[in-house]
C-alpha atoms as a PDB file:
ATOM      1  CA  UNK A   1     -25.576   3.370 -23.809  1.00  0.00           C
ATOM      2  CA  UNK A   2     -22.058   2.743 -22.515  1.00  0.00           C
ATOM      3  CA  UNK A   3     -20.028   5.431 -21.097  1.00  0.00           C
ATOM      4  CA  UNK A   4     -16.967   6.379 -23.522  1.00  0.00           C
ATOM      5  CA  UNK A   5     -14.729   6.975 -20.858  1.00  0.00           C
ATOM      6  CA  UNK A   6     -14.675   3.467 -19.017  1.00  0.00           C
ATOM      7  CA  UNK A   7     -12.805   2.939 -15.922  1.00  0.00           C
ATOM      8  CA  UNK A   8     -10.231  -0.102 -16.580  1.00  0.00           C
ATOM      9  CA  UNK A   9     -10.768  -2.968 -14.154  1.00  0.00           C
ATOM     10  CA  UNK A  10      -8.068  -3.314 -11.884  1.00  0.00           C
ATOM     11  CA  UNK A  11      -6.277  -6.259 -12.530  1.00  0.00           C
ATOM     12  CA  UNK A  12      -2.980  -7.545 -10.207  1.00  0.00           C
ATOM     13  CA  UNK A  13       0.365  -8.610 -11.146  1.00  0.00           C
ATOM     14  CA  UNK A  14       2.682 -10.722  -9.540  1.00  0.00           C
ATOM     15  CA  UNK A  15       6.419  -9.954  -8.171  1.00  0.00           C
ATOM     16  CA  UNK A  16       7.917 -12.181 -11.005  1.00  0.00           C
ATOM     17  CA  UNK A  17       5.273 -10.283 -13.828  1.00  0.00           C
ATOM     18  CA  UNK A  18       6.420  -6.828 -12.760  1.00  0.00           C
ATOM     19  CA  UNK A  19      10.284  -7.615 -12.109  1.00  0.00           C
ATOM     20  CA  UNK A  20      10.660  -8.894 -15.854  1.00  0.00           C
ATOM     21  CA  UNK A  21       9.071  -5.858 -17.551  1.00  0.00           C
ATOM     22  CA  UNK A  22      11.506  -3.230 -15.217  1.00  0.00           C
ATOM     23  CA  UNK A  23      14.283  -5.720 -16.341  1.00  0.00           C
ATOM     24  CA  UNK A  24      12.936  -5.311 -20.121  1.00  0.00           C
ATOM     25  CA  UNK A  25      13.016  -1.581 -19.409  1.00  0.00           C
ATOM     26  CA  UNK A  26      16.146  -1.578 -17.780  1.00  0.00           C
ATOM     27  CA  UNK A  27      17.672  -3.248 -20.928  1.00  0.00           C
ATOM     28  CA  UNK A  28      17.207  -0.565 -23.122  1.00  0.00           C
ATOM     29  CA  UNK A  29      13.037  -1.766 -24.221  1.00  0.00           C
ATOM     30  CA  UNK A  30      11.239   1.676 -24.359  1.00  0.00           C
ATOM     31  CA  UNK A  31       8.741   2.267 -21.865  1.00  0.00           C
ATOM     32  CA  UNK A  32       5.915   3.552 -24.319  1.00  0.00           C
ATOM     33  CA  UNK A  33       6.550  -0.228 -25.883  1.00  0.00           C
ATOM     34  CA  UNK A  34       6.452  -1.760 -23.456  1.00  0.00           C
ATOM     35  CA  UNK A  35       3.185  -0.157 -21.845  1.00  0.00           C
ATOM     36  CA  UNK A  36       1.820  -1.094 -25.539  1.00  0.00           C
ATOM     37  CA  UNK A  37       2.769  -4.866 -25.720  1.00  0.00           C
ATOM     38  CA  UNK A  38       1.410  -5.625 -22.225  1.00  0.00           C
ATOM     39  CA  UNK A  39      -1.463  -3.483 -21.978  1.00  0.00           C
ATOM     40  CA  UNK A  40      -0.080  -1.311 -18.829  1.00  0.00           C
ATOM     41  CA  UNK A  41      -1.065   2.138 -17.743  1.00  0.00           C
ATOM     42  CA  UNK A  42       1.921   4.344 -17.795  1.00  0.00           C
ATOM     43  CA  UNK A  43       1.925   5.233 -14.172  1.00  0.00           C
ATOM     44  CA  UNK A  44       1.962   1.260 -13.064  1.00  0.00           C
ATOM     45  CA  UNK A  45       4.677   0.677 -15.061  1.00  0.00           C
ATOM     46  CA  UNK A  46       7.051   4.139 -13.460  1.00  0.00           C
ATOM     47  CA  UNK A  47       5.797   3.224 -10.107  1.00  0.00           C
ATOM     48  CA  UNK A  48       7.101  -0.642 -10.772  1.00  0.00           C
ATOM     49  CA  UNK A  49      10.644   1.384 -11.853  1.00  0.00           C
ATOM     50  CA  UNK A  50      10.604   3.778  -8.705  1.00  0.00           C
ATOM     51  CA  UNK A  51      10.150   0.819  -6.633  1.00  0.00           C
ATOM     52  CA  UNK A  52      12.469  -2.078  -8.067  1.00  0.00           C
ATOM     53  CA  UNK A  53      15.300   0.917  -8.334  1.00  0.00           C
ATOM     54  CA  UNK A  54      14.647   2.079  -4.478  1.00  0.00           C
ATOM     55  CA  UNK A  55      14.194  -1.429  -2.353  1.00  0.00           C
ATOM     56  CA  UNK A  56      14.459  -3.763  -5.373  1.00  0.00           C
ATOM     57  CA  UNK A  57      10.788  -5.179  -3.656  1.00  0.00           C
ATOM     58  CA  UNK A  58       7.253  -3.792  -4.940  1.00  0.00           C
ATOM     59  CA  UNK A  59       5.155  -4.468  -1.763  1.00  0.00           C
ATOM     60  CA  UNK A  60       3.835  -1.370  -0.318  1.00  0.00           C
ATOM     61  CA  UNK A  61       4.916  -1.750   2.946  1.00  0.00           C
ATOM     62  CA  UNK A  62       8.819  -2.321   1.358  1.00  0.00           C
ATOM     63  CA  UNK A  63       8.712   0.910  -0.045  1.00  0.00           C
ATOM     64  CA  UNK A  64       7.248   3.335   2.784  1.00  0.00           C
ATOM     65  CA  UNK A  65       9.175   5.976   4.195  1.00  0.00           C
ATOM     66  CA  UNK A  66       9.915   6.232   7.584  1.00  0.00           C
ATOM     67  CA  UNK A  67       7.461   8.700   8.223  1.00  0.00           C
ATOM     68  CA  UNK A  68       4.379   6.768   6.592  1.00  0.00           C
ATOM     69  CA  UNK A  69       6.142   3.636   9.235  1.00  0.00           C
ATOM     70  CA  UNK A  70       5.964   5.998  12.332  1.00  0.00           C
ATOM     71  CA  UNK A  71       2.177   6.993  11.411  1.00  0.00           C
ATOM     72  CA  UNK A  72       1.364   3.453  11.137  1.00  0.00           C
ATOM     73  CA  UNK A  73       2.872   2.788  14.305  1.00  0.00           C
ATOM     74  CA  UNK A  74       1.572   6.031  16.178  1.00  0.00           C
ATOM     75  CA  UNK A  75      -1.902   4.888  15.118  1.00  0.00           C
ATOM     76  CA  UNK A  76      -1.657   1.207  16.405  1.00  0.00           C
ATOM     77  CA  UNK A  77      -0.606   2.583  19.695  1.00  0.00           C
ATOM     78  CA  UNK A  78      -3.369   5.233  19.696  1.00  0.00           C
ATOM     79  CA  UNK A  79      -6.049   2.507  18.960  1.00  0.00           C
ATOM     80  CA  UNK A  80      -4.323   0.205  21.859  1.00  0.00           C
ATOM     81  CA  UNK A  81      -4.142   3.211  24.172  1.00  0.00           C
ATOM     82  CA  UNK A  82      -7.828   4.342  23.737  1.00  0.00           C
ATOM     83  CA  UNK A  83      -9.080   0.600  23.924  1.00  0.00           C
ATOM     84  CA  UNK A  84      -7.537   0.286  27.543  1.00  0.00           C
ATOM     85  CA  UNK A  85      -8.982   3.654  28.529  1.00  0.00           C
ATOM     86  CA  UNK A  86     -12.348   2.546  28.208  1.00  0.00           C
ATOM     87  CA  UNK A  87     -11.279  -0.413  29.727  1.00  0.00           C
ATOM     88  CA  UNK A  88     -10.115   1.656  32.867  1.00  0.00           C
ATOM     89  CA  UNK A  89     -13.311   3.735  32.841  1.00  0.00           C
ATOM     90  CA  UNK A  90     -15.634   0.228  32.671  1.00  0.00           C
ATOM     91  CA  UNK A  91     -13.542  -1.072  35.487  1.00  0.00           C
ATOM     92  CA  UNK A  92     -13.971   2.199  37.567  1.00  0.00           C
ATOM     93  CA  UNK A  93     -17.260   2.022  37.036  1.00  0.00           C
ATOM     94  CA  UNK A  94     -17.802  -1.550  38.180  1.00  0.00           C
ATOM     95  CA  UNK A  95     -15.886  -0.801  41.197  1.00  0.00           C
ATOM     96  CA  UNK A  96     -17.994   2.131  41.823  1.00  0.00           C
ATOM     97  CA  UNK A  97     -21.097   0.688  41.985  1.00  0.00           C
ATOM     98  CA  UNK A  98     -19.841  -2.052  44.259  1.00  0.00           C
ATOM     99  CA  UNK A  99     -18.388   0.119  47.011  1.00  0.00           C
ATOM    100  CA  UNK A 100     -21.910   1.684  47.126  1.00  0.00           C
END
């Protein structure tokens, strides 16, 4: 038996795909049509929208705040930081055990 409620395979669009159907919205197409003619969840298409209308770009990384850049950043350095600790605490214990 097949489950009623399938999950829809996620599928990717490119730049040029999601820039014409904002533009189609933009010129006066209605969304719900839209959604219908190309076989797009609701929630893809408004989050194409919010992002064309913010950076006019639909990467991810285009369209984080400057608090979700910071995190990213803090984390890098954190990784970094904690990778040359245990660097330090290999080389003190080398130098340790030749001293003895």
């Amino acid at each position: 038996m097949t489950n009623p409620i399938s999950r829809r395979e996620k599928r990717s669009f490119s730049n040029e795909f999601k820039k014409q159907r904002v533009m189609l919205y933009q010129n006066g197409k209605k969304r719900a049509d839209i959604v219908t003619e190309y076989d797009l969840t609701k929630s893809a298409l408004d989050k194409w929208i919010k992002q064309y209308q913010t950076t006019g770009e639909f990467t991810a990384q285009a369209n984080r705040r400057a608090q979700e850049n910071e995190l990213i950043a803090l984390r890098k350095e954190n990784k970094r930081l904690l990778m040359e600790n245990d660097i330090l605490k290999q080389a003190a214990l080398i130098i340790g055990r030749k001293s003895n």
